[in-house]
N, C-alpha and C. Protein backbone atom coordinates (compact mmCIF):
# COMPACT_ATOMS: atom_id res chain seq x y z
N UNK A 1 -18.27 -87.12 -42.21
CA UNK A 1 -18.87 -86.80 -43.48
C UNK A 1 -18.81 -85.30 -43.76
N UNK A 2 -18.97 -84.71 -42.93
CA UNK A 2 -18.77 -83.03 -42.96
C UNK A 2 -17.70 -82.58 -43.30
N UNK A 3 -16.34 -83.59 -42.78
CA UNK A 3 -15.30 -82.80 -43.27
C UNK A 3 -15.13 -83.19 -45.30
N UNK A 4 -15.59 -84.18 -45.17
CA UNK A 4 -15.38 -84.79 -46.95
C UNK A 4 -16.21 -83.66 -47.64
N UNK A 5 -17.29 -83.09 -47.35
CA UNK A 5 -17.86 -82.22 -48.25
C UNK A 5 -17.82 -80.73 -47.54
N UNK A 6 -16.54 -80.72 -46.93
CA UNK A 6 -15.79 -79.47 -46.63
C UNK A 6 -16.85 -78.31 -46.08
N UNK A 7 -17.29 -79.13 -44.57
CA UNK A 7 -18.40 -78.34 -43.96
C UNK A 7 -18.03 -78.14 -42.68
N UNK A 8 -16.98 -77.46 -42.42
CA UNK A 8 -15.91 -78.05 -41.25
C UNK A 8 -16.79 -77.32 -39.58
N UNK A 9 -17.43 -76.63 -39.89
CA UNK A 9 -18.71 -75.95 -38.95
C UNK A 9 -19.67 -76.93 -38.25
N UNK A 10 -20.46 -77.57 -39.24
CA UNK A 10 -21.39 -78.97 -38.96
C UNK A 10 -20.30 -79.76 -38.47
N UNK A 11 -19.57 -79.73 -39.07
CA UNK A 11 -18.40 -81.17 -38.04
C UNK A 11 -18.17 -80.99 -36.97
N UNK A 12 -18.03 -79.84 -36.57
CA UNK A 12 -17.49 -79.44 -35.27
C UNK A 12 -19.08 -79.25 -34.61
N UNK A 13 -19.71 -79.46 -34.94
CA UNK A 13 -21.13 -79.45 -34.41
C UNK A 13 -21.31 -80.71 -34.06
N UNK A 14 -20.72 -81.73 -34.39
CA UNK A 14 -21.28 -82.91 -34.13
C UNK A 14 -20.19 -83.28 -33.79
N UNK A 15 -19.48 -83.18 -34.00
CA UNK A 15 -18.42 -83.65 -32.90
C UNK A 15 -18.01 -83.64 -31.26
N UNK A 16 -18.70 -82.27 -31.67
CA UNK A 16 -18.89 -81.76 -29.80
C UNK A 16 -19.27 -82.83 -28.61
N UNK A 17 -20.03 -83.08 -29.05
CA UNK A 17 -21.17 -83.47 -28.44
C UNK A 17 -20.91 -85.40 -28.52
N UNK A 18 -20.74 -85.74 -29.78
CA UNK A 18 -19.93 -87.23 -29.67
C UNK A 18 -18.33 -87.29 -28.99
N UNK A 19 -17.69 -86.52 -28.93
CA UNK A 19 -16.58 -86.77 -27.41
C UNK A 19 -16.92 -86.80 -25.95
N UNK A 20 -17.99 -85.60 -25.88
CA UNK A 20 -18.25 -86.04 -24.81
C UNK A 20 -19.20 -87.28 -24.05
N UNK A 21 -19.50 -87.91 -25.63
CA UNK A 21 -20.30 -89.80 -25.28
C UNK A 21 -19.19 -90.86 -25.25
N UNK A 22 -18.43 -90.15 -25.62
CA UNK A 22 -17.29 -90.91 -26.25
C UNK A 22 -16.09 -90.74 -25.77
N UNK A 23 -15.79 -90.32 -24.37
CA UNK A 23 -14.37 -89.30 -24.03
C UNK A 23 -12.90 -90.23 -24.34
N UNK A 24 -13.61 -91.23 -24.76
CA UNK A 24 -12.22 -92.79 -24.79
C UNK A 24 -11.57 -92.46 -25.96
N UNK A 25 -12.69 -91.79 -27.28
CA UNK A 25 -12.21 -92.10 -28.21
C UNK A 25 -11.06 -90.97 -29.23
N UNK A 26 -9.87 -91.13 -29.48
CA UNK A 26 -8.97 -90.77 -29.75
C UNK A 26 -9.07 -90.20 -30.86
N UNK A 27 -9.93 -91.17 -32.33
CA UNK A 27 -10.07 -91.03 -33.77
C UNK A 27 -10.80 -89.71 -33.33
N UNK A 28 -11.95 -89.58 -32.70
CA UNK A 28 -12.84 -88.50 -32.35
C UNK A 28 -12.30 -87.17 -32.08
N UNK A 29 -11.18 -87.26 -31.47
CA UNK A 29 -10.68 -86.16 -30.99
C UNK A 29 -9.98 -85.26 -32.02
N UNK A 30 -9.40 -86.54 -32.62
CA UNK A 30 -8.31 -86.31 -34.06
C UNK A 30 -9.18 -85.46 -35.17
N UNK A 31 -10.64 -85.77 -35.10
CA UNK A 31 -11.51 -85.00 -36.65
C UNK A 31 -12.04 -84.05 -35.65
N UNK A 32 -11.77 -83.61 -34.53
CA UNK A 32 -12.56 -82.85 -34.39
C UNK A 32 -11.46 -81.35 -33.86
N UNK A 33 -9.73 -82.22 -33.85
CA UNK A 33 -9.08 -81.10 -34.31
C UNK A 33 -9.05 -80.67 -35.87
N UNK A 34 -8.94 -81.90 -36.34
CA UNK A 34 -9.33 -81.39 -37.82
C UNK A 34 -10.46 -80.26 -38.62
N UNK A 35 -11.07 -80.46 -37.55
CA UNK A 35 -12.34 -79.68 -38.18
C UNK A 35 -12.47 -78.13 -37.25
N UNK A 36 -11.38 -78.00 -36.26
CA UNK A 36 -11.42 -77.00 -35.60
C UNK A 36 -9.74 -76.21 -36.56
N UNK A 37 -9.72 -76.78 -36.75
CA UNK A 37 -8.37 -76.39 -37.84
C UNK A 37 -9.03 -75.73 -39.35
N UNK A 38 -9.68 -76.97 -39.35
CA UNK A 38 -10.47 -75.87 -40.70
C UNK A 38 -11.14 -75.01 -40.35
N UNK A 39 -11.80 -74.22 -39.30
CA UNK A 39 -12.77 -73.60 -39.22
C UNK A 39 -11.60 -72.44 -38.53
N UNK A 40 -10.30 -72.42 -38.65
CA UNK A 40 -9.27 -71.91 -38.36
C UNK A 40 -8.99 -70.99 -36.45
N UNK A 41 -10.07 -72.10 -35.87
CA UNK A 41 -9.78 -72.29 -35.03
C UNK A 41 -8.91 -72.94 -34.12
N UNK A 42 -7.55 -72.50 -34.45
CA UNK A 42 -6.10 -73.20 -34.10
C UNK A 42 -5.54 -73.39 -32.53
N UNK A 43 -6.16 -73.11 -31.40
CA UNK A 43 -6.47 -73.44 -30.26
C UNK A 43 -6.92 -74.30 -29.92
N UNK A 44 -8.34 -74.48 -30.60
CA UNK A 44 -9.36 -75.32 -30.02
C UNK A 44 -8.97 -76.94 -30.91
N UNK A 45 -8.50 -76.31 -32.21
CA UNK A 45 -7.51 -77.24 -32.44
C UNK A 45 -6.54 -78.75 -31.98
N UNK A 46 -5.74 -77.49 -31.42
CA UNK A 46 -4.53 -77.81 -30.52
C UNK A 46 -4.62 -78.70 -29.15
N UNK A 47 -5.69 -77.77 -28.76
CA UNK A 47 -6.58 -78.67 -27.59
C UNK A 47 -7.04 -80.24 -27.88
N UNK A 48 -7.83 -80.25 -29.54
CA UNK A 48 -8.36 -81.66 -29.31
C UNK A 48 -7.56 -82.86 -29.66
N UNK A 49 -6.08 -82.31 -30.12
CA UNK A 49 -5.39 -83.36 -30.92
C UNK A 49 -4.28 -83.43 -29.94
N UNK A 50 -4.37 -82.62 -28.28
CA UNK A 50 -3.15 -83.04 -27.45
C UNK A 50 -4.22 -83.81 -26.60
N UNK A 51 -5.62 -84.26 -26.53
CA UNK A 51 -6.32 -85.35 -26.03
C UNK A 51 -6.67 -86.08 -26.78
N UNK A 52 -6.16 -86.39 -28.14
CA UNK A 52 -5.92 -87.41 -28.94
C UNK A 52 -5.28 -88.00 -29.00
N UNK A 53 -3.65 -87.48 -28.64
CA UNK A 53 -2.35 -87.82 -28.32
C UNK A 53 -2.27 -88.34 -27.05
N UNK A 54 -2.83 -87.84 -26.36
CA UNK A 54 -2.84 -88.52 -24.62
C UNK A 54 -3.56 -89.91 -24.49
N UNK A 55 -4.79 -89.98 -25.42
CA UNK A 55 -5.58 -91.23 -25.63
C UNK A 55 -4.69 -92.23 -26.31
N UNK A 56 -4.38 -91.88 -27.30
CA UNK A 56 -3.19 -92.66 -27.86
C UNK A 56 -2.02 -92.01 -28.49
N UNK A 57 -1.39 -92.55 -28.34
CA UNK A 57 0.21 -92.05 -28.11
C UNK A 57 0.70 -92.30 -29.14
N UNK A 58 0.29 -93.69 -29.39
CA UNK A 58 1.08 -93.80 -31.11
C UNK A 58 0.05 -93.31 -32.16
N UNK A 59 -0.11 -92.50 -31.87
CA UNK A 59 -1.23 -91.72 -33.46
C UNK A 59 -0.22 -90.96 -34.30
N UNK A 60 0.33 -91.39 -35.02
CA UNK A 60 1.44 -90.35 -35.72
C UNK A 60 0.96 -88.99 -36.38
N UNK A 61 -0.37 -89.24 -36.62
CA UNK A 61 -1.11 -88.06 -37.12
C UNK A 61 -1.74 -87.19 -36.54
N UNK A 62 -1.46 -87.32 -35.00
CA UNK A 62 -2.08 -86.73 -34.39
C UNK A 62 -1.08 -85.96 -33.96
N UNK A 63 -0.29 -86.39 -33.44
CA UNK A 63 1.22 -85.54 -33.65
C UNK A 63 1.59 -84.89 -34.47
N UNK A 64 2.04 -85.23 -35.76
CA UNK A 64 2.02 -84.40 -36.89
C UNK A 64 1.16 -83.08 -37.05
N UNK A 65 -0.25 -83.24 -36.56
CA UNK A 65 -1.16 -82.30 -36.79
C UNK A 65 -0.97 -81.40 -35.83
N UNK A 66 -1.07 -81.94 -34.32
CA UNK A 66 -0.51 -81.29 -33.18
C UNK A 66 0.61 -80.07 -33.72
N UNK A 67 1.63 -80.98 -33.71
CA UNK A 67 3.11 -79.94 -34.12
C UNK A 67 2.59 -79.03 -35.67
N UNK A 68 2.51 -79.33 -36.23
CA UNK A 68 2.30 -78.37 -37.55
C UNK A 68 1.02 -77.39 -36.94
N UNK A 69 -0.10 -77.42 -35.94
CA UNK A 69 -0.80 -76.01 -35.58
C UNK A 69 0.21 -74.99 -34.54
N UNK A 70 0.96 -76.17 -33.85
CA UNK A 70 1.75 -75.21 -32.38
C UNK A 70 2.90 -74.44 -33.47
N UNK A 71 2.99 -74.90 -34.87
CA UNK A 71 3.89 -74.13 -35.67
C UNK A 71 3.10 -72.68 -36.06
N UNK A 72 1.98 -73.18 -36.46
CA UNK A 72 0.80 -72.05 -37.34
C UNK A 72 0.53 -70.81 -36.02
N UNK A 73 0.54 -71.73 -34.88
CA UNK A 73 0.58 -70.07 -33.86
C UNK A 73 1.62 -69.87 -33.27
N UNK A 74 2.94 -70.16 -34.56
CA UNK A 74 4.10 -69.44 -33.79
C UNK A 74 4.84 -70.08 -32.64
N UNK A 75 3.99 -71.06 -32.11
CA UNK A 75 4.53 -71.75 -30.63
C UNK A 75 5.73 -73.06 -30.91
N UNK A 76 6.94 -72.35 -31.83
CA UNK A 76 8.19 -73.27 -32.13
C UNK A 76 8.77 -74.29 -31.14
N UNK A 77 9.17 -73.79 -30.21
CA UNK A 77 9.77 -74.62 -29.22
C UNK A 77 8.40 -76.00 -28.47
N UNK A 78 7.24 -75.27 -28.65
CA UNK A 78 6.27 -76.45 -27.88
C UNK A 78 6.22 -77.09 -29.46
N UNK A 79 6.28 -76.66 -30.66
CA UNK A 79 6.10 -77.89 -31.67
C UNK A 79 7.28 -79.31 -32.23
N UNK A 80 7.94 -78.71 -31.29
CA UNK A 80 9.30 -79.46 -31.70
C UNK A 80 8.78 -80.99 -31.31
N UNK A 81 8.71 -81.68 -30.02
CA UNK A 81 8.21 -82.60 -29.25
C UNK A 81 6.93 -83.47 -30.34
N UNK A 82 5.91 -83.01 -30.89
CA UNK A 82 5.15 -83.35 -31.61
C UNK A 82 5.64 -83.82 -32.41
N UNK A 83 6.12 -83.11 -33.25
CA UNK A 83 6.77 -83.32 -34.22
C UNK A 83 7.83 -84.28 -34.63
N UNK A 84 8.65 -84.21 -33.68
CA UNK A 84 9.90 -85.61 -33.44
C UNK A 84 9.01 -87.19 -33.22
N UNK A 85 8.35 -86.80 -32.54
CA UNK A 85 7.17 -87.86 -32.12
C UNK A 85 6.79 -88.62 -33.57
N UNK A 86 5.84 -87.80 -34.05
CA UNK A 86 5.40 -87.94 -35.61
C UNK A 86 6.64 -88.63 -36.58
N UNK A 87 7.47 -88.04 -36.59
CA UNK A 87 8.81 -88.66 -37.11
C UNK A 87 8.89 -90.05 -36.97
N UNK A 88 9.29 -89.92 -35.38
CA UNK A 88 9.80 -91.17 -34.83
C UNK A 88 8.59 -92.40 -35.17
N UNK A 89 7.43 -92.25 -34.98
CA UNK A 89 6.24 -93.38 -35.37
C UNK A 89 6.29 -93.43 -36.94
N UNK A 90 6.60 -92.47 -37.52
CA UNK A 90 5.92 -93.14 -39.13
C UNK A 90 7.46 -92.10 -39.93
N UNK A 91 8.83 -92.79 -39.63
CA UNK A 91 9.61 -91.59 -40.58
C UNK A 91 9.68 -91.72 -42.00
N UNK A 92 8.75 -92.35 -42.92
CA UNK A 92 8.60 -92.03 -44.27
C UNK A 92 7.62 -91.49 -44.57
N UNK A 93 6.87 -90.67 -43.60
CA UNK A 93 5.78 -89.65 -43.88
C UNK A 93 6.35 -88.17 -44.24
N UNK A 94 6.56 -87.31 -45.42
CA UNK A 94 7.32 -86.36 -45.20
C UNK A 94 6.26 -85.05 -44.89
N UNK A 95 4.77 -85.33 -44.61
CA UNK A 95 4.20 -84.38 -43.68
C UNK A 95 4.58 -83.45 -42.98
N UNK A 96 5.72 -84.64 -42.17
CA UNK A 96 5.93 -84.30 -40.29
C UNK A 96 7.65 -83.24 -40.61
N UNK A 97 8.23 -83.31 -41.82
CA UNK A 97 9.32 -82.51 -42.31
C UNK A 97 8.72 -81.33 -42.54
């Protein structure tokens, strides 16, 4: 709900704390790179959406998101892999282009 009314601070406030009740859950990991992305924290980011990707593998959006931050800090060669990934699960998403 935090991220819909673009409060990406409180999200990551509550998110914290529900992964670690929750360490299974993948969707969790995914909003809570999201919300470390908005708060343009692109590390902590990076971090929660490559244990989103590890939880589940076919998340195409988690990939996508993955590769498009390892782009935002410059880290080309580690975004490539994400990115093909993202492709390869959903290639009429033109996001992942």
């Amino acid at each position: 709900l935090y991220l819909v009314v673009n409060k990406p601070r409180r999200a990551v406030a509550a998110l914290e704390p529900a992964v670690k009740l929750a360490p299974g859950r993948a969707d969790l990991f995914l909003l809570l790179g999201d919300a470390h992305e908005r708060n343009l924290h692109l590390n902590a980011s990076i971090e929660a959406l490559q244990e989103a990707v590890r939880l589940e593998p076919r998340m195409s959006e988690g990939w996508g998101k993955l590769g498009q931050n390892l782009v935002n800090v410059t880290r080309y060669a580690d975004a490539r892999k994400p990115l093909l990934q993202a492709i390869t699960l959903e290639p009429t998403n033109s996001y992942y282009y």
